[in-house]
Protein backbone atom coordinates (compact mmCIF):
# COMPACT_ATOMS: atom_id res chain seq x y z
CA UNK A 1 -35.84 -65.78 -153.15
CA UNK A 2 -34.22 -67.99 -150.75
CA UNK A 3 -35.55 -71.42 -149.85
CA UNK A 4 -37.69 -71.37 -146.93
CA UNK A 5 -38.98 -68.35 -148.68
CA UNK A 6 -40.11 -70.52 -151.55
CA UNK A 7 -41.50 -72.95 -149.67
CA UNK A 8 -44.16 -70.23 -147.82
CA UNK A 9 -44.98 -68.76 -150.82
CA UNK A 10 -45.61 -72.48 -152.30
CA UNK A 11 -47.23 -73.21 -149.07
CA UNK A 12 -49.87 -70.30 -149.12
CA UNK A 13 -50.85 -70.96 -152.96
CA UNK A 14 -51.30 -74.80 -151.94
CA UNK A 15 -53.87 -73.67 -149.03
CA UNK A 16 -55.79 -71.22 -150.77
CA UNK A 17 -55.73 -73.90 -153.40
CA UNK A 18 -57.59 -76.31 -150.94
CA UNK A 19 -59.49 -74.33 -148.88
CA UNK A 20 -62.71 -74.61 -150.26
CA UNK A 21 -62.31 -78.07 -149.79
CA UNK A 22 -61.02 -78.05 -146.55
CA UNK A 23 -62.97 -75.56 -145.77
CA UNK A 24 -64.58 -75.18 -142.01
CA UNK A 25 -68.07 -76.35 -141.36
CA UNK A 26 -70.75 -73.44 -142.20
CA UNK A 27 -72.25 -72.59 -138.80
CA UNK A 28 -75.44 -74.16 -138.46
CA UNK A 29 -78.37 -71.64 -138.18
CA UNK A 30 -81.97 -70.73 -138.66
CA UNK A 31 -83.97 -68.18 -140.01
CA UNK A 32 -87.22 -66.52 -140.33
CA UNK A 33 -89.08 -66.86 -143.53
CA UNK A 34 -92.55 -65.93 -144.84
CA UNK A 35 -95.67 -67.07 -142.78
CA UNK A 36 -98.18 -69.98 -144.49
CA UNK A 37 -101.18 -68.20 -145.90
CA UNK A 38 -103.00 -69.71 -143.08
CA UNK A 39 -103.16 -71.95 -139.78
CA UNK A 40 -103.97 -75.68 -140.30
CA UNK A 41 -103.84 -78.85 -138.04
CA UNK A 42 -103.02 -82.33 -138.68
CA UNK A 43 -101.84 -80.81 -142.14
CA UNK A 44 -99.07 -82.39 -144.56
CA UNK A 45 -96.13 -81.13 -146.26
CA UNK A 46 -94.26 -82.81 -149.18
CA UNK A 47 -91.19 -81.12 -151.23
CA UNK A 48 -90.61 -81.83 -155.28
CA UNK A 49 -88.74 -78.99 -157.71
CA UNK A 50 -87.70 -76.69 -155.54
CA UNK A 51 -90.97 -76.23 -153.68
CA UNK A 52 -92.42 -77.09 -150.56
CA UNK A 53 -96.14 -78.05 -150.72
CA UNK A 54 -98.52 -77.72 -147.51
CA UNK A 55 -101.77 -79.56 -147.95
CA UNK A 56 -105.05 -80.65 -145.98
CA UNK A 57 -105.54 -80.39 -142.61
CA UNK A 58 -108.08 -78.57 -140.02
CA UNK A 59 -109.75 -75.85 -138.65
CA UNK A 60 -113.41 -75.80 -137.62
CA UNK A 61 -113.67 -78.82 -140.49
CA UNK A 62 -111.05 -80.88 -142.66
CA UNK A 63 -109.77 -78.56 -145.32
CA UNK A 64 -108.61 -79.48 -148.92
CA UNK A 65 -106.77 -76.68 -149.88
CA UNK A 66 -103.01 -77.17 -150.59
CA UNK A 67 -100.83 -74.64 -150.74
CA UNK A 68 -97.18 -74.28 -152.22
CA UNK A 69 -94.01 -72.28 -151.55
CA UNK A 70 -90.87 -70.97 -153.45
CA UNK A 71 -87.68 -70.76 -150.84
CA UNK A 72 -85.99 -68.92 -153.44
CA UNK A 73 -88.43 -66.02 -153.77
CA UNK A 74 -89.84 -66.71 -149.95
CA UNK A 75 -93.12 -66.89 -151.13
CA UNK A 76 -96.52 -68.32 -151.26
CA UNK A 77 -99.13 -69.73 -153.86
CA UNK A 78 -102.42 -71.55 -154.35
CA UNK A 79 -102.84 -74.80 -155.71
CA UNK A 80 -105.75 -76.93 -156.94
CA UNK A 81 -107.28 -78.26 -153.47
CA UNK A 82 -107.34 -82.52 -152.93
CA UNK A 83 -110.19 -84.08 -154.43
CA UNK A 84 -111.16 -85.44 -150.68
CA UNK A 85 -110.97 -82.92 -147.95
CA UNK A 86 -108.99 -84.48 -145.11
CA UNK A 87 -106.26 -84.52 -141.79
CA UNK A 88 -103.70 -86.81 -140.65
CA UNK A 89 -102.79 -88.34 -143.59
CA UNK A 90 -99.09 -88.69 -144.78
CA UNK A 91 -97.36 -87.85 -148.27
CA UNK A 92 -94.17 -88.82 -149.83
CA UNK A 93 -93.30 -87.63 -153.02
CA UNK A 94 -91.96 -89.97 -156.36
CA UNK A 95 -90.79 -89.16 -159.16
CA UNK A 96 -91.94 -85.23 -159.10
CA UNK A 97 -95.46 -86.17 -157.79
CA UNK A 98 -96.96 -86.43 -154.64
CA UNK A 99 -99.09 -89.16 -153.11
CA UNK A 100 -101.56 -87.90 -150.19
CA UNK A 101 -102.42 -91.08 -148.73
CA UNK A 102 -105.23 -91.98 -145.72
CA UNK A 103 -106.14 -89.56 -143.00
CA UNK A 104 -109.46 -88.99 -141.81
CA UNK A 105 -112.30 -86.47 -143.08
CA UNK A 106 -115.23 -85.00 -141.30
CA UNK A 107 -117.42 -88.07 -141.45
CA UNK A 108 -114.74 -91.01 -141.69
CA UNK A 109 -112.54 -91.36 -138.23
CA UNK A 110 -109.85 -92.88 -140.80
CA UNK A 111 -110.00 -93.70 -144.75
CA UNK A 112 -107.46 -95.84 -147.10
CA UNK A 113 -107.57 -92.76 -149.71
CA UNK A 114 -104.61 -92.24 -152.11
CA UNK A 115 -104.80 -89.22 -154.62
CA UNK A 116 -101.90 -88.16 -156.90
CA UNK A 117 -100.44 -84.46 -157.47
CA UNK A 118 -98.76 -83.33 -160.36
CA UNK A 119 -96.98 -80.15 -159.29
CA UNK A 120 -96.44 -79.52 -163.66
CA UNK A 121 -100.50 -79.85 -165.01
CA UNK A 122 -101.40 -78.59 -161.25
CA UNK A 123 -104.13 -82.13 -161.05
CA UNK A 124 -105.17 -84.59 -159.06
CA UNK A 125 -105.79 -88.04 -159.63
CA UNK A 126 -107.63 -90.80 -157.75
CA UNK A 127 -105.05 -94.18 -157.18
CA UNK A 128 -105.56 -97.52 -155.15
CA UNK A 129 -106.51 -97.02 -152.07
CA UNK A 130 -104.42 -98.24 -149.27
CA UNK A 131 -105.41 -101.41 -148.30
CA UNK A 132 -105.51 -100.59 -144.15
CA UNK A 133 -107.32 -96.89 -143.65
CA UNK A 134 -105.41 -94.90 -140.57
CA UNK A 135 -104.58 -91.81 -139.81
CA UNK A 136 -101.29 -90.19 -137.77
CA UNK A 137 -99.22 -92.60 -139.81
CA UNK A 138 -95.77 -92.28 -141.29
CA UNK A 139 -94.51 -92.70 -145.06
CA UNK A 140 -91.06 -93.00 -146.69
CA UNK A 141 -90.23 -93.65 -150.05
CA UNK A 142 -86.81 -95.80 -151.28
CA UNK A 143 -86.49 -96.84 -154.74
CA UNK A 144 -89.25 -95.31 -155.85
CA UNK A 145 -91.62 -97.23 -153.90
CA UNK A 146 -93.62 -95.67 -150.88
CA UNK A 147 -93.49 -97.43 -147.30
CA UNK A 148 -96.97 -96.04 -145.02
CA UNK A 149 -95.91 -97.40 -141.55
CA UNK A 150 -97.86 -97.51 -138.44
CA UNK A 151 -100.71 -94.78 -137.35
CA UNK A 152 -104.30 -95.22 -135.61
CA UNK A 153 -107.40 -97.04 -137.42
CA UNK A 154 -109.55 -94.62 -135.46
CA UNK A 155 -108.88 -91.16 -132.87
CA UNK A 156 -109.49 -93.84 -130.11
CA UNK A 157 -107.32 -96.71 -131.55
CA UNK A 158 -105.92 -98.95 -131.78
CA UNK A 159 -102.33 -98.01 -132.78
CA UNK A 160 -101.53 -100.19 -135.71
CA UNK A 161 -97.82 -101.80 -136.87
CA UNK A 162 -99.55 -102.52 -140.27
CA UNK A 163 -96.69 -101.97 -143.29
CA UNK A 164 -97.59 -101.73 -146.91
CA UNK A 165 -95.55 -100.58 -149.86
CA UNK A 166 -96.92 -98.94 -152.45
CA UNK A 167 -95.69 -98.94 -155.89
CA UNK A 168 -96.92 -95.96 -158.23
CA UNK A 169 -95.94 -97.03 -161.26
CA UNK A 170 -98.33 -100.30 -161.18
CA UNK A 171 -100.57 -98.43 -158.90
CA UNK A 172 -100.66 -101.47 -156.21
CA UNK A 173 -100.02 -102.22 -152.76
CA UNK A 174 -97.94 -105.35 -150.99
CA UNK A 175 -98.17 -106.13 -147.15
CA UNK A 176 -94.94 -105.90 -145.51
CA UNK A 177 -93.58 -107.25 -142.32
CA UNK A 178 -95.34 -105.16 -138.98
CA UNK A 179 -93.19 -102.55 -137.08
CA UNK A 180 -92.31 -104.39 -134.25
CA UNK A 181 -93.50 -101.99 -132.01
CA UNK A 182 -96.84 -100.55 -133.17
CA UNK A 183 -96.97 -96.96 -132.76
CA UNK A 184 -98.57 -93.83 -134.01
CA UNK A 185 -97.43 -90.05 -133.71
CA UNK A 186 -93.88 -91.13 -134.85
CA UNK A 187 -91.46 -90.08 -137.54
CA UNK A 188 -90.15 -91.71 -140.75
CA UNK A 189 -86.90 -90.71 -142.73
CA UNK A 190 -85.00 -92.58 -145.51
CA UNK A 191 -81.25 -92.85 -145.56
CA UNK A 192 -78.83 -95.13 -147.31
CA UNK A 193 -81.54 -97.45 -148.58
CA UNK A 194 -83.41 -98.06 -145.07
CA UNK A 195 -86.35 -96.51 -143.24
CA UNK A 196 -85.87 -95.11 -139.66
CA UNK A 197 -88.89 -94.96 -137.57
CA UNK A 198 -88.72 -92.52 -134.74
CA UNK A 199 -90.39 -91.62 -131.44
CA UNK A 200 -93.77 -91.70 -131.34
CA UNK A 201 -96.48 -93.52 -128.94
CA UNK A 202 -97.55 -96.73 -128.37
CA UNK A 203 -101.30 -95.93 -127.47
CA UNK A 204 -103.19 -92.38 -128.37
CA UNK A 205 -102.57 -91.58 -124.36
CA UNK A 206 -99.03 -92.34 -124.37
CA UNK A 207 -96.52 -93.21 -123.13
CA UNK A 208 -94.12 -91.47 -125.41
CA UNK A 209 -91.18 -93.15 -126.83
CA UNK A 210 -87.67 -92.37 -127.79
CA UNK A 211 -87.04 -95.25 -129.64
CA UNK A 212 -85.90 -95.79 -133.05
CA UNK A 213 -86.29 -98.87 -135.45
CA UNK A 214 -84.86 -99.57 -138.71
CA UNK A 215 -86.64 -101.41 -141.95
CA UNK A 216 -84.58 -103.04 -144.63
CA UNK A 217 -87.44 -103.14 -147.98
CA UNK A 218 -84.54 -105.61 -149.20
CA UNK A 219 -85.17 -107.81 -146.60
CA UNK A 220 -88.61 -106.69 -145.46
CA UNK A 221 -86.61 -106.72 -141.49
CA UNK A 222 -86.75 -104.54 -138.51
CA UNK A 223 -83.67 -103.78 -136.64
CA UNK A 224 -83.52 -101.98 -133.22
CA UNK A 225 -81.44 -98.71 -133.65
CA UNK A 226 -79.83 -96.12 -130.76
CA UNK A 227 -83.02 -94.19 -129.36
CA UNK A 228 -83.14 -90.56 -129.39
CA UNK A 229 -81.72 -88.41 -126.61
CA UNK A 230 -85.21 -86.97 -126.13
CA UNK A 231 -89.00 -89.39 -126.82
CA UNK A 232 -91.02 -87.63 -128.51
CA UNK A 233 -94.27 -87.58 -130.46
CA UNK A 234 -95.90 -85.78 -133.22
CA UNK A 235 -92.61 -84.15 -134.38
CA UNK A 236 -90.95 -83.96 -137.90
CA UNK A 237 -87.92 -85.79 -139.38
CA UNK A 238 -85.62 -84.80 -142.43
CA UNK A 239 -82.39 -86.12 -143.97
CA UNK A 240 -79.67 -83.84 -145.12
CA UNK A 241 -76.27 -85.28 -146.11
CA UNK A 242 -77.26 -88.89 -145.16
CA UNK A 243 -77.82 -87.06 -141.45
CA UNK A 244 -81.80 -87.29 -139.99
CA UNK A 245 -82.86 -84.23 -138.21
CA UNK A 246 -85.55 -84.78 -135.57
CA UNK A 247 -87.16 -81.78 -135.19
CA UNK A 248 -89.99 -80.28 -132.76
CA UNK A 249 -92.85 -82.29 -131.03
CA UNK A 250 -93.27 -83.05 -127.61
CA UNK A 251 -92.17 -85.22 -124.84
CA UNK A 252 -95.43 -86.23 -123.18
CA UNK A 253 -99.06 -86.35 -125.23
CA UNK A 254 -100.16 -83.24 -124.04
CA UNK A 255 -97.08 -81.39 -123.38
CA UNK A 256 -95.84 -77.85 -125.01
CA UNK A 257 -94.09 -78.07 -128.14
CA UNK A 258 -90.12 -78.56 -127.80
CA UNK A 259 -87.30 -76.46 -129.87
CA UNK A 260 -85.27 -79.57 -129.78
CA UNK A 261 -83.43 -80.66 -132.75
CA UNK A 262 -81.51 -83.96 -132.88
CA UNK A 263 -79.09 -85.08 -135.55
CA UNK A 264 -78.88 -89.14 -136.08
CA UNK A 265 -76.27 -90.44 -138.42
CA UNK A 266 -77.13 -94.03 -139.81
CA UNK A 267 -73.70 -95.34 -140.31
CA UNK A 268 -72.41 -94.66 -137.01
CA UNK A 269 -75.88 -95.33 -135.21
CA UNK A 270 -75.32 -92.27 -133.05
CA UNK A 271 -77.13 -89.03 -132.27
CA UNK A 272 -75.81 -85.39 -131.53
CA UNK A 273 -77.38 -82.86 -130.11
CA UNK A 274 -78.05 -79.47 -132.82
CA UNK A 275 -78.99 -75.88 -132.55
CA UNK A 276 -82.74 -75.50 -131.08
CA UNK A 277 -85.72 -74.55 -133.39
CA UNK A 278 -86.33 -70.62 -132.17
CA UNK A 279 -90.07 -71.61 -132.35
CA UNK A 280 -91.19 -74.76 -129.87
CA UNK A 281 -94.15 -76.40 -131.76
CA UNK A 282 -95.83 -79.70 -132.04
CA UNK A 283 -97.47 -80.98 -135.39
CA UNK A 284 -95.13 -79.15 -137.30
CA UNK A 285 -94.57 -80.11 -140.95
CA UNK A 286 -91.51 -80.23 -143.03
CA UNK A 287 -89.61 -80.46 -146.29
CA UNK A 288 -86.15 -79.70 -147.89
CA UNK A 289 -84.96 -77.77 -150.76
CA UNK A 290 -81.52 -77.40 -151.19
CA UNK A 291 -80.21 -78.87 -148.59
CA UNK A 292 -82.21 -76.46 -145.93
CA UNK A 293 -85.26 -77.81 -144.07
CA UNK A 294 -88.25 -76.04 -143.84
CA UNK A 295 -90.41 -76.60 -140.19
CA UNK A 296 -93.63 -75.37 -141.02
CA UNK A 297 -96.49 -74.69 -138.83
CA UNK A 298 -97.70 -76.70 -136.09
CA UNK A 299 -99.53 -75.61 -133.00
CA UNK A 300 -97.58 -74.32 -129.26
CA UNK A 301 -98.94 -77.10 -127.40
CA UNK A 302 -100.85 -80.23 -127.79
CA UNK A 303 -103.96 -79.13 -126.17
CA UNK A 304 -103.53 -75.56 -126.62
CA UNK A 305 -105.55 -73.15 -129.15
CA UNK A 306 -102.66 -71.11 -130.28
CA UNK A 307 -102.27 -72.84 -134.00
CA UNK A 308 -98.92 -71.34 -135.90
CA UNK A 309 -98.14 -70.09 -139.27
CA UNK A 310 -94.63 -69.73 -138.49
CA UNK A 311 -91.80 -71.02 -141.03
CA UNK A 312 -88.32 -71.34 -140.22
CA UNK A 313 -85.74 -72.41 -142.25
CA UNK A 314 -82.19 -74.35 -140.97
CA UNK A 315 -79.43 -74.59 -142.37
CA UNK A 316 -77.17 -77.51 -140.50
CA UNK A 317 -74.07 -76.35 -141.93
CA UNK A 318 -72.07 -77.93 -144.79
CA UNK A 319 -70.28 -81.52 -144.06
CA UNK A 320 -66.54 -81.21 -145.17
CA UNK A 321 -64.79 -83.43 -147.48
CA UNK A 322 -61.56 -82.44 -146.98
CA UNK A 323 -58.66 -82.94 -149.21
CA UNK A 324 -55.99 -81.73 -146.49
CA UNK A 325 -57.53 -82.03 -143.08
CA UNK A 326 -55.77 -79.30 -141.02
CA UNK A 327 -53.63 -81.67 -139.28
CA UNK A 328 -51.29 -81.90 -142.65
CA UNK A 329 -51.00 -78.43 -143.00
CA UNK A 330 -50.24 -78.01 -139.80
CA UNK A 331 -47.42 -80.98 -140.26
CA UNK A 332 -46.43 -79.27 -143.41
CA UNK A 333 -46.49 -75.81 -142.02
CA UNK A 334 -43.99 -77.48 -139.45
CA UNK A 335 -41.46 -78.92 -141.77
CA UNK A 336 -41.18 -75.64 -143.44
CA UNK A 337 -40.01 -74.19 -140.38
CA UNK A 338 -37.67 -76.48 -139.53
CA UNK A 339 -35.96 -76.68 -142.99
């Protein structure tokens, strides 16, 4: 075997060698998976083991029912229902529980309640309650502590900035610096140790916003971040791969529900444009398992009757970590040739 020949054959070992680490970027994509076991409003949706839980919400009335489902066998189950029938409230998820905090039931425009789930015994228990009651709030948890930000003490107002961290394991809560622009309707995500608040409005008719404001729990200090491409308000938000997804909602208070998806990366403070939803929905839900996010439900338009069971999963594609970007192998590949 002559040389050059040598060095192709030790060429094409060395790149199959790396290609799963070079590897191309996985097509980002969504797909259809199995409907909720029924329609709900103003519901919440928290992920822990592998499971996405759906819980609260309306109809005719406030419901309590929470149900949970398995990616993996694209299926659906019941769960215990809350202790306290309610919508609007938020959840964030510690340490394989989940805290269902505030909302508002059928004879309370907005309550401070916190109950507990434990996904393993399948119970609920009663914590401190919050010490502002709202509703159409936002939470995010870092370091094991929850943040609720924001919301509406009542359907009429007024749109709050209130912060408070909750800390489950001592069961209390501490004020925090406001949101410097009070807000309710938005979207929370945690990356890298900060909280990005996204979108939302600044009163319950609007305007809608697009932008986006950072908290540091270190320092307990807002920061004033890139806004999205496109305001929005009562959308969803996930982080995959230090990324945040902005998903659904709508750009005006009673507008029709938007396929838009909008990827934000923290460390670069930009945004980039992703594949749409296939279903356009506002007061969609949302949760990850394995990397994929979940939208869930949600309702066609703002104003509009037509309330969704639909659940659609996307995949944004895996982030390479190259140990040879293609440029080298290209150089190499060049080299060979020449020798």
């Amino acid at each position: 075997m002559n040389r050059c020949c040598a060095l192709i054959v030790a060429f094409t070992v060395s790149l199959i060698a790396v290609a799963p680490s070079v590897g191309f970027a996985q097509m980002e994509q969504w797909n259809p998976k199995a409907d909720m076991m029924g329609p709900r409003l103003f519901f919440s949706a928290s992920a822990v083991d592998e499971h996405v839980y759906v819980m609260g919400g309306m109809l005719a009335q406030v419901l309590p029912s929470m149900h949970a489902y398995n990616p993996s066998a694209d299926e659906w189950g019941v769960r215990a229902d809350m202790p306290t029938a309610r919508a609007g409230m938020s959840s964030a998820a510690v340490d394989g529980k989940i805290y269902v905090i505030g909302g508002w039931t059928d004879v309370e425009p907005a309550v401070s309640t916190v109950e507990e789930y434990d996904p393993v015994t399948d119970t609920w228990t009663r914590r401190a309650d919050m010490p502002t009651a709202r509703a159409l709030f936002s939470t995010a948890t870092i370091n094991g502590k929850i943040y609720a930000i924001g919301g509406i003490a009542t359907n009429l107002g007024p749109v709050l900035g209130a912060v408070e961290e909750y800390d489950p394991i001592s069961d209390t809560w501490t004020q925090k610096t406001d949101m410097p622009n009070p807000r309710s309707g938005m979207a929370a995500a945690a990356a890298d140790g900060k909280i990005y608040i996204l979108g939302g409005a600044p009163a319950v008719q609007g305007p809608v916003l697009s932008m986006v404001e950072e908290y540091d729990p270190a320092t307990d200090t807002w920061t004033p971040k890139t806004d999205m491409p496109t305001g929005r308000t009562g959308f969803t938000a996930e982080v995959v791969n230090d990324r945040i997804y902005a998903i659904g909602g709508t750009t005006f208070v009673q507008g029709p529900g938007l396929q838009t998806v909008e990827e934000f990366h923290p460390a670069t403070d930009q945004w980039m444009t992703k594949l749409d939803m296939p279903t356009g929905r506002v007061f969609l839900q949302s949760g990850v398992v394995s990397g994929k996010i979940y939208a869930l439900g949600g309702v066609v338009a703002n104003i509009g009757p037509d309330l969704l069971m639909t659940v659609e999963e996307y995949d944004a594609g895996v982030v390479s970590t190259a140990v040879a970007p293609l440029y080298k192998l290209a150089s190499l590949w060049g080299s060979i040739k020449t020798d």
